[in-house]
PDB file of N, CA and C in Angstrom:
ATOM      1  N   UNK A   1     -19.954  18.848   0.439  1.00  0.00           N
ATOM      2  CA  UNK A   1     -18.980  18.103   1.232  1.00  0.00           C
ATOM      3  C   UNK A   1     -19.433  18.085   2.693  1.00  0.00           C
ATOM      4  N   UNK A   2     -19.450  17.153   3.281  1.00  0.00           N
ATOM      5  CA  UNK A   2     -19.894  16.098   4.508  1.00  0.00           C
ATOM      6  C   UNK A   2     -18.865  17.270   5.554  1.00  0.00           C
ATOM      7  N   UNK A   3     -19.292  18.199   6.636  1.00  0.00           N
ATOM      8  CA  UNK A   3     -18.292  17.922   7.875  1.00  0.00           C
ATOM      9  C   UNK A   3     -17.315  17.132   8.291  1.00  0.00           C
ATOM     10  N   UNK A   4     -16.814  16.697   8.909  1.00  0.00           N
ATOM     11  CA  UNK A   4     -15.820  16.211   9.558  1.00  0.00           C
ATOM     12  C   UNK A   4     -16.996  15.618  10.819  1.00  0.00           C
ATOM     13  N   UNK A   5     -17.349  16.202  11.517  1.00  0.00           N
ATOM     14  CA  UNK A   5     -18.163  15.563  12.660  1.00  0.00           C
ATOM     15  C   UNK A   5     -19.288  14.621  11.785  1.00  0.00           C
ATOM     16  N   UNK A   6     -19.957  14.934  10.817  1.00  0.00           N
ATOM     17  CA  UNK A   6     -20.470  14.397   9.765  1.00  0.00           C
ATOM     18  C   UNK A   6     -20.616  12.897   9.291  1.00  0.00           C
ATOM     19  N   UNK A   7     -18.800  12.719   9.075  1.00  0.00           N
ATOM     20  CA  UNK A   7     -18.380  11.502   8.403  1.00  0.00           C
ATOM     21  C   UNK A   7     -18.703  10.585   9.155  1.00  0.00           C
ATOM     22  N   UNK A   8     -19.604   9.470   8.664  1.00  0.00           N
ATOM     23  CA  UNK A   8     -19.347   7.975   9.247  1.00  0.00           C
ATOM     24  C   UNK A   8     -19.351   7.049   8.823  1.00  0.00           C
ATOM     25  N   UNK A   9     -18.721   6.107   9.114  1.00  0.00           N
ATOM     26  CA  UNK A   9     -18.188   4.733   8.608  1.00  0.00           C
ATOM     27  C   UNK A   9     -19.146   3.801   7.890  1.00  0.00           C
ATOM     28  N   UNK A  10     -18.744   3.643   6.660  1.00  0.00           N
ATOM     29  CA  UNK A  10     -20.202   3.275   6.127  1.00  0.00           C
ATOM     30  C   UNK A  10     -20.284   1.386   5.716  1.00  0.00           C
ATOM     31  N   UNK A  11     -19.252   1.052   6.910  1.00  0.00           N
ATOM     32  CA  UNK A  11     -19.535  -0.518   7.065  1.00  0.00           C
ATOM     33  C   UNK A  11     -18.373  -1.121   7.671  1.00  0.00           C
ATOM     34  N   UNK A  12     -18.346  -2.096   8.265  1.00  0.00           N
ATOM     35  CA  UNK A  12     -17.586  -2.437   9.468  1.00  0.00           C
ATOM     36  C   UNK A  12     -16.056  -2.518   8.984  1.00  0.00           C
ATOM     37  N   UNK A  13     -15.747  -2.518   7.823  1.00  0.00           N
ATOM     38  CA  UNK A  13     -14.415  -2.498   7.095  1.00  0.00           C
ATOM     39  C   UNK A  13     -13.787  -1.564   7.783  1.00  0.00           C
ATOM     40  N   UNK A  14     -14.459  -0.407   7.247  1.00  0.00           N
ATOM     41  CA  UNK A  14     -14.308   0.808   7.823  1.00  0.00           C
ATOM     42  C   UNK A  14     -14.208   1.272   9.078  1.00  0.00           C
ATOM     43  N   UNK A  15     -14.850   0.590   9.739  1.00  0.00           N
ATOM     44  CA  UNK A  15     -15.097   0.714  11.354  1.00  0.00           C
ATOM     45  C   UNK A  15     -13.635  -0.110  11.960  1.00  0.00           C
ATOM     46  N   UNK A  16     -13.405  -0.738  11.327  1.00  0.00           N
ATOM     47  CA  UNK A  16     -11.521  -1.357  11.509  1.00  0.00           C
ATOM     48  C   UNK A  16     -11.022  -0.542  11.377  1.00  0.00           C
ATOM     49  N   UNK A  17     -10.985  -0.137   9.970  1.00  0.00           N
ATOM     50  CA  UNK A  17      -9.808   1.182  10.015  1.00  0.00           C
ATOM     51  C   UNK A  17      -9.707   2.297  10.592  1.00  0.00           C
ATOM     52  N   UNK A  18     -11.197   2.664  11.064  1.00  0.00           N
ATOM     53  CA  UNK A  18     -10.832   3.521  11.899  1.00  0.00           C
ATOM     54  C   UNK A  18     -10.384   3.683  13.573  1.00  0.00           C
ATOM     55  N   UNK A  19     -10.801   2.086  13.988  1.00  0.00           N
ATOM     56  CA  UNK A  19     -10.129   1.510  15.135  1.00  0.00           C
ATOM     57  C   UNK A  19      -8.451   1.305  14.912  1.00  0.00           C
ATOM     58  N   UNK A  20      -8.301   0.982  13.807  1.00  0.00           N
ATOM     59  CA  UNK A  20      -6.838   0.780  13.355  1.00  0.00           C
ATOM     60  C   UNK A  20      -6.133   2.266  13.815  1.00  0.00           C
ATOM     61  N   UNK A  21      -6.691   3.246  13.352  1.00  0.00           N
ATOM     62  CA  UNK A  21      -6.173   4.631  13.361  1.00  0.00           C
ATOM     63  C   UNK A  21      -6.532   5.221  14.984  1.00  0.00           C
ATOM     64  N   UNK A  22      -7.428   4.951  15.676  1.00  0.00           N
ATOM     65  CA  UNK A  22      -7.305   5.334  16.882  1.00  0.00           C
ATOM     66  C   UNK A  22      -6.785   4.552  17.609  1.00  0.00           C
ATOM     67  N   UNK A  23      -6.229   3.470  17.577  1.00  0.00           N
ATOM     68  CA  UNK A  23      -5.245   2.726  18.589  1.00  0.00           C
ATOM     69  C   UNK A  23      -4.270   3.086  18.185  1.00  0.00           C
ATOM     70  N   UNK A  24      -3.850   3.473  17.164  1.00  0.00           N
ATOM     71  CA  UNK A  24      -2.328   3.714  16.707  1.00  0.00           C
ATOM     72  C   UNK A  24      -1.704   2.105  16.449  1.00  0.00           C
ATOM     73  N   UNK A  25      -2.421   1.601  15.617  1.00  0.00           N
ATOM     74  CA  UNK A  25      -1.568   0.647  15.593  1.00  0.00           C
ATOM     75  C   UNK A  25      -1.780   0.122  13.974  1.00  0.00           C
ATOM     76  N   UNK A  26      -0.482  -0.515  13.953  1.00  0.00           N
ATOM     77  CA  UNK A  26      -0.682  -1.062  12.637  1.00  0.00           C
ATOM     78  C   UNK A  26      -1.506  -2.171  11.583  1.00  0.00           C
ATOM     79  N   UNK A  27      -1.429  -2.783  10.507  1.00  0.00           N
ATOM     80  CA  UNK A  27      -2.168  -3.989  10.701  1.00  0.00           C
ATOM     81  C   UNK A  27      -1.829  -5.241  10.596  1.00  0.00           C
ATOM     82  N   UNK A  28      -0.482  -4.953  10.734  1.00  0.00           N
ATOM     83  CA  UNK A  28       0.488  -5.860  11.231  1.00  0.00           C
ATOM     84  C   UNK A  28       0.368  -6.035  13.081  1.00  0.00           C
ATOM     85  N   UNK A  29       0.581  -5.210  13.487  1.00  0.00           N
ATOM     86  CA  UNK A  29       0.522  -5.462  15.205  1.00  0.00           C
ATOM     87  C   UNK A  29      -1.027  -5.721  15.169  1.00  0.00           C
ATOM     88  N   UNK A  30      -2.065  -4.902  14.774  1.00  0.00           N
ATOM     89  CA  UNK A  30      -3.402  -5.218  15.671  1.00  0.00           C
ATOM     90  C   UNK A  30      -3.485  -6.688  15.200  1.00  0.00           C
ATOM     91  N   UNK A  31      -3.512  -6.984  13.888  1.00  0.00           N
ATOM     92  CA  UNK A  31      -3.209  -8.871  13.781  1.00  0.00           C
ATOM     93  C   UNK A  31      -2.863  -9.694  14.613  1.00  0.00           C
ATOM     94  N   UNK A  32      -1.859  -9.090  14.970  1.00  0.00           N
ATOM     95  CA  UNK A  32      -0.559  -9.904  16.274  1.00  0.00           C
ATOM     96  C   UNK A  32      -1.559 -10.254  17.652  1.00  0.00           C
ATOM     97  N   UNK A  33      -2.463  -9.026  18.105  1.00  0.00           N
ATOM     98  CA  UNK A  33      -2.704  -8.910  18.601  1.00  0.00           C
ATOM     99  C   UNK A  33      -3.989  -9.289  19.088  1.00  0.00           C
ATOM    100  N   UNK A  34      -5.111  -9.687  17.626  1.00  0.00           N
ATOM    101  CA  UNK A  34      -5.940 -10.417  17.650  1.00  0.00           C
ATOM    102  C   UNK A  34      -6.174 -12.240  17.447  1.00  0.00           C
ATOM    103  N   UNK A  35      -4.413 -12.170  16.892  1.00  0.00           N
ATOM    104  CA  UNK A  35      -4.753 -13.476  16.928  1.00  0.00           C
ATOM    105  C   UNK A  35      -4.839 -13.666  15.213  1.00  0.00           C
ATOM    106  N   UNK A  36      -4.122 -13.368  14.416  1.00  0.00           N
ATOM    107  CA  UNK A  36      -4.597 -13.824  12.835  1.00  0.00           C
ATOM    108  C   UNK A  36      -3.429 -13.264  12.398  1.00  0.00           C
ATOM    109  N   UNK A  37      -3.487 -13.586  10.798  1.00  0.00           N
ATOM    110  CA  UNK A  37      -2.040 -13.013  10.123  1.00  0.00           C
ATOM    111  C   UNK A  37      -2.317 -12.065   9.996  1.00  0.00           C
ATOM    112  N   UNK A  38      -0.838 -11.354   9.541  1.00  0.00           N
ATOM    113  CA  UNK A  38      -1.110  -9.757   8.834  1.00  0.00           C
ATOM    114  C   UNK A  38      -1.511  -9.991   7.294  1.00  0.00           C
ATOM    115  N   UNK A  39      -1.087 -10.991   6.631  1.00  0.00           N
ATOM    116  CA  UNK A  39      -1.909 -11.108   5.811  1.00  0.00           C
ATOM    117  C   UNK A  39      -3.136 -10.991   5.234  1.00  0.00           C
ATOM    118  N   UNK A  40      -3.973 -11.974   6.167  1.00  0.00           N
ATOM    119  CA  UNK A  40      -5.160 -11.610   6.507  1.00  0.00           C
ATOM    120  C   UNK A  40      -5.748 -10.880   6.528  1.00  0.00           C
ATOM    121  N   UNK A  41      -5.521  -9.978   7.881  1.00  0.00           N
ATOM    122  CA  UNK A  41      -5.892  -8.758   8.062  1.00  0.00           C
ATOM    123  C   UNK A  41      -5.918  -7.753   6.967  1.00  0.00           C
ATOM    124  N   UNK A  42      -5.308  -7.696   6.322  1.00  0.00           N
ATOM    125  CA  UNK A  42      -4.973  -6.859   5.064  1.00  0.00           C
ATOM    126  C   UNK A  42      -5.795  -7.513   4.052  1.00  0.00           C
ATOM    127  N   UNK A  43      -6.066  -8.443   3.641  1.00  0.00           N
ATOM    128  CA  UNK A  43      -7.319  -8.970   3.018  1.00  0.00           C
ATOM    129  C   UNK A  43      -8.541  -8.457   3.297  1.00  0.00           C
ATOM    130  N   UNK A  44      -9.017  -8.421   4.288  1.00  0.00           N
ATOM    131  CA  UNK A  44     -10.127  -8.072   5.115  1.00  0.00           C
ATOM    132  C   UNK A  44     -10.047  -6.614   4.875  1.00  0.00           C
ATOM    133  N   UNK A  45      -9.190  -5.903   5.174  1.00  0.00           N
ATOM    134  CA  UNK A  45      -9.325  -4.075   4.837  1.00  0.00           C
ATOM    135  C   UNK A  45      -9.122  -3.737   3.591  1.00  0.00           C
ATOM    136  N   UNK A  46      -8.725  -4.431   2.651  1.00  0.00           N
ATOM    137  CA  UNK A  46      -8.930  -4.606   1.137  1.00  0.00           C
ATOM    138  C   UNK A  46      -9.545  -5.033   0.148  1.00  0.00           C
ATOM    139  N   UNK A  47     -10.724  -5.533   1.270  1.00  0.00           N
ATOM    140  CA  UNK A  47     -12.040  -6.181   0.708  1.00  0.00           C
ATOM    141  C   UNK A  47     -12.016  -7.690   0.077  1.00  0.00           C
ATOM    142  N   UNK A  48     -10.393  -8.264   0.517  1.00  0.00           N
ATOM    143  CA  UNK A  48     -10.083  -9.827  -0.376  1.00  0.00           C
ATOM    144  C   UNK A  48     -10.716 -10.277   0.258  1.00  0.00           C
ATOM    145  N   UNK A  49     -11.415 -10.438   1.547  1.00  0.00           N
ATOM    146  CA  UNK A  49     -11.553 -11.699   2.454  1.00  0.00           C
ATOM    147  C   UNK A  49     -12.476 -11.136   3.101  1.00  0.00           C
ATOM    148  N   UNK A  50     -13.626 -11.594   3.464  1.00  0.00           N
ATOM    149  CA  UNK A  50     -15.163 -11.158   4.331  1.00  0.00           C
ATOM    150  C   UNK A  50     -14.852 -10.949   6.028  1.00  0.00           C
ATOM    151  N   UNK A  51     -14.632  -9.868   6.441  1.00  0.00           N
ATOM    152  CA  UNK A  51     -14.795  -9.823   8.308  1.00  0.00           C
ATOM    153  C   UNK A  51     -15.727 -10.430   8.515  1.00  0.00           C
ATOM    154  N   UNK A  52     -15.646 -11.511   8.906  1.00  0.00           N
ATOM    155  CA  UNK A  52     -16.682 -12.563   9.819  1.00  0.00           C
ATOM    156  C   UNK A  52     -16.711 -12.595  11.003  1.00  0.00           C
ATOM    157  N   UNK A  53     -18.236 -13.344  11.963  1.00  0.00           N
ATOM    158  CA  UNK A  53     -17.990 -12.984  13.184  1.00  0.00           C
ATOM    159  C   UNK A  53     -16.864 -13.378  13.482  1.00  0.00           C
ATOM    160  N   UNK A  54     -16.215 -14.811  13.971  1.00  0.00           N
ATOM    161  CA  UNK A  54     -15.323 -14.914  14.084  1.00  0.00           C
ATOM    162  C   UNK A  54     -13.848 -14.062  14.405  1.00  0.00           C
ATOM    163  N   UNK A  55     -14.253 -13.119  13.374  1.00  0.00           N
ATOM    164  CA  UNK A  55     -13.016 -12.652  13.053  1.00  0.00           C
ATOM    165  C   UNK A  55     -13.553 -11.321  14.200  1.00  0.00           C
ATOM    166  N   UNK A  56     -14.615 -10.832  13.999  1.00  0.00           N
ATOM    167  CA  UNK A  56     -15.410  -9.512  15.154  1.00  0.00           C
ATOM    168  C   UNK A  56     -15.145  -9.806  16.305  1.00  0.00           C
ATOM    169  N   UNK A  57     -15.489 -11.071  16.752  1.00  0.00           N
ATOM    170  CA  UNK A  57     -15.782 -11.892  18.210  1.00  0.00           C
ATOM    171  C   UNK A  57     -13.736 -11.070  18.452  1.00  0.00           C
ATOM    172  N   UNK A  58     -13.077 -11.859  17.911  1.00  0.00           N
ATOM    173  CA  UNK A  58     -11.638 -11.460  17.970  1.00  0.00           C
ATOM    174  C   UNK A  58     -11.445 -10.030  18.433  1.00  0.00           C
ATOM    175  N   UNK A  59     -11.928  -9.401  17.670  1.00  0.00           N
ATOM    176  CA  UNK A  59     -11.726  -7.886  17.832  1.00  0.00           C
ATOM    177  C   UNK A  59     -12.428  -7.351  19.346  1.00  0.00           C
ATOM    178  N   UNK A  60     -13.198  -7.816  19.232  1.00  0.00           N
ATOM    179  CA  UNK A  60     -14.488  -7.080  20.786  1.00  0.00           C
ATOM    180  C   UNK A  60     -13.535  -8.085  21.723  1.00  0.00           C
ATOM    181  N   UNK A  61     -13.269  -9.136  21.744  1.00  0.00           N
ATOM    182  CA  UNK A  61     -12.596  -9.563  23.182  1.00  0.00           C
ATOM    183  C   UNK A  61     -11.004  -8.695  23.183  1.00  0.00           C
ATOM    184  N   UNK A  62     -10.633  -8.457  22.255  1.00  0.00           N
ATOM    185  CA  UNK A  62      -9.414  -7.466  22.307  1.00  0.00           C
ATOM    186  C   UNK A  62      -9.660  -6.252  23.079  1.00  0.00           C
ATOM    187  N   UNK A  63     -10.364  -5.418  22.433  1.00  0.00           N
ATOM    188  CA  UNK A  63     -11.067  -4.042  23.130  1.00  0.00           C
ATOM    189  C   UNK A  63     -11.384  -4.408  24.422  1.00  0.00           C
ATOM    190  N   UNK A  64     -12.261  -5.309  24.916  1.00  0.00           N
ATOM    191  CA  UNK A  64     -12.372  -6.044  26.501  1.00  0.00           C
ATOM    192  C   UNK A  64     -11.248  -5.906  27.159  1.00  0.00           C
ATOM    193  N   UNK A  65     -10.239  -6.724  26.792  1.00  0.00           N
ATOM    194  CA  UNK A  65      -9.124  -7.253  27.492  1.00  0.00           C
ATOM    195  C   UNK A  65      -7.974  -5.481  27.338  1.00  0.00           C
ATOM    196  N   UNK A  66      -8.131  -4.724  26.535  1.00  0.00           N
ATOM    197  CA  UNK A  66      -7.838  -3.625  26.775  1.00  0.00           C
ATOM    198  C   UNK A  66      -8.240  -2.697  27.164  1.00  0.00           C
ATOM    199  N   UNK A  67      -9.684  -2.636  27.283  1.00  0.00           N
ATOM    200  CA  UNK A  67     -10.563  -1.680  28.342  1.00  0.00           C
ATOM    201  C   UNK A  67     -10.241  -2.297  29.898  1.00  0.00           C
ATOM    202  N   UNK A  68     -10.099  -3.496  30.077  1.00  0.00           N
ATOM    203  CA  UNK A  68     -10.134  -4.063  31.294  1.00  0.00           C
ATOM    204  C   UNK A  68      -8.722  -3.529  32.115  1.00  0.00           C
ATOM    205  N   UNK A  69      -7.620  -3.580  31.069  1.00  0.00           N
ATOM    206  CA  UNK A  69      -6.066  -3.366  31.757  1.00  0.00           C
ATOM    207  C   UNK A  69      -5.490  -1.738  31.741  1.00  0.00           C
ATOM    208  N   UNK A  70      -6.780  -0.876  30.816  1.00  0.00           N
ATOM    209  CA  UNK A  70      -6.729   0.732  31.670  1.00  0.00           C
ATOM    210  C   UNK A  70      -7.309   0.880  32.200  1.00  0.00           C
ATOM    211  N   UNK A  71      -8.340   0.047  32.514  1.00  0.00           N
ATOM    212  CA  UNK A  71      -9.185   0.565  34.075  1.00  0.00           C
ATOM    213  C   UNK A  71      -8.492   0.004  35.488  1.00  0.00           C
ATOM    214  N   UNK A  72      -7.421  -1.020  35.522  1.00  0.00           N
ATOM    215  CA  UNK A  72      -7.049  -2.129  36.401  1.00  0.00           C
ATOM    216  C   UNK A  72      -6.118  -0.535  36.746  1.00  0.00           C
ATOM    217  N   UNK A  73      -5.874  -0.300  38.540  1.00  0.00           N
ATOM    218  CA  UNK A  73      -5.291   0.115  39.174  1.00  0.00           C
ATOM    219  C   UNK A  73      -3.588  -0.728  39.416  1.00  0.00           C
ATOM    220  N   UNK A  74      -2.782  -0.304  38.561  1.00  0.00           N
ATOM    221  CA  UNK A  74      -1.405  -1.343  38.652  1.00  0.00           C
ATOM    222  C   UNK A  74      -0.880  -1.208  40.044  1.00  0.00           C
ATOM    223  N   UNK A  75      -1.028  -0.006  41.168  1.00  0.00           N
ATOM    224  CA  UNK A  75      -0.391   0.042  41.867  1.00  0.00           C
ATOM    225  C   UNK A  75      -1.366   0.264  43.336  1.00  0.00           C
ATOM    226  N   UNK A  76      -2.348  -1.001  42.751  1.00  0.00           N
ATOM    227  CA  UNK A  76      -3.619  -0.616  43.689  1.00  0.00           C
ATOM    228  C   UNK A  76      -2.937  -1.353  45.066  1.00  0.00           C
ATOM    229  N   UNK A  77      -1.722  -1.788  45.602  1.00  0.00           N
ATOM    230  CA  UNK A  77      -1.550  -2.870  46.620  1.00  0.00           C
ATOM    231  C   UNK A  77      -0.197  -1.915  47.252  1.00  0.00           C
ATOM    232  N   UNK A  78      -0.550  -0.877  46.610  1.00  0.00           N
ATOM    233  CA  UNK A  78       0.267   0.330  47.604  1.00  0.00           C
ATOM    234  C   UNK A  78      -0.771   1.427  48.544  1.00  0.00           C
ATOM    235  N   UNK A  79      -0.477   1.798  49.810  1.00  0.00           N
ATOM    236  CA  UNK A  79      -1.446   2.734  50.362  1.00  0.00           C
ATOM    237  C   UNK A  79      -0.628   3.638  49.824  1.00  0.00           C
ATOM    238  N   UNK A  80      -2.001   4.986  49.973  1.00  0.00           N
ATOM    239  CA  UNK A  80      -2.104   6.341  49.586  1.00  0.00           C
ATOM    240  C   UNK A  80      -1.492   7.285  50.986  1.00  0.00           C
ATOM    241  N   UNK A  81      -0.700   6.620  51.753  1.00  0.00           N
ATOM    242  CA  UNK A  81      -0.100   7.295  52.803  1.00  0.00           C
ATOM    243  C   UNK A  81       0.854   8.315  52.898  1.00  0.00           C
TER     244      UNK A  81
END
């Protein structure tokens, strides 16, 4: 039996779900959130339906647009006085 530090994702299916599980989100919301049904989405992590770029491109501009708005200072137009 494989470690725990060990385990890795042994194809991009997988690499969803485990983005699924470190955002905390469902696959109903991350859907919402990329832009596609939950349907869908659930196809795709159930192996009905092929993750295409398309569907990747979706995902990486998500992660962007959420790497971008925890790095953004919300209260950068206040001084530190």
């Amino acid at each position: 039996m494989k470690a725990l530090s060990e385990i890795k994702a042994e194809n991009d299916v997988e690499k969803l779900v485990l983005l699924l599980k470190r955002l905390q989100q469902t696959q109903h919301t991350f859907a919402k959130n990329i832009g596609v049904s939950s349907s869908y989405m659930h196809q795709i992590i159930n192996y009905k339906a092929p993750l295409t770029p398309s569907i990747e491109k979706k995902v990486n501009e998500y992660l962007e647009r959420e790497r971008a708005f925890e790095n953004e200072n919300l209260f950068s137009h206040y001084s530190s006085k």
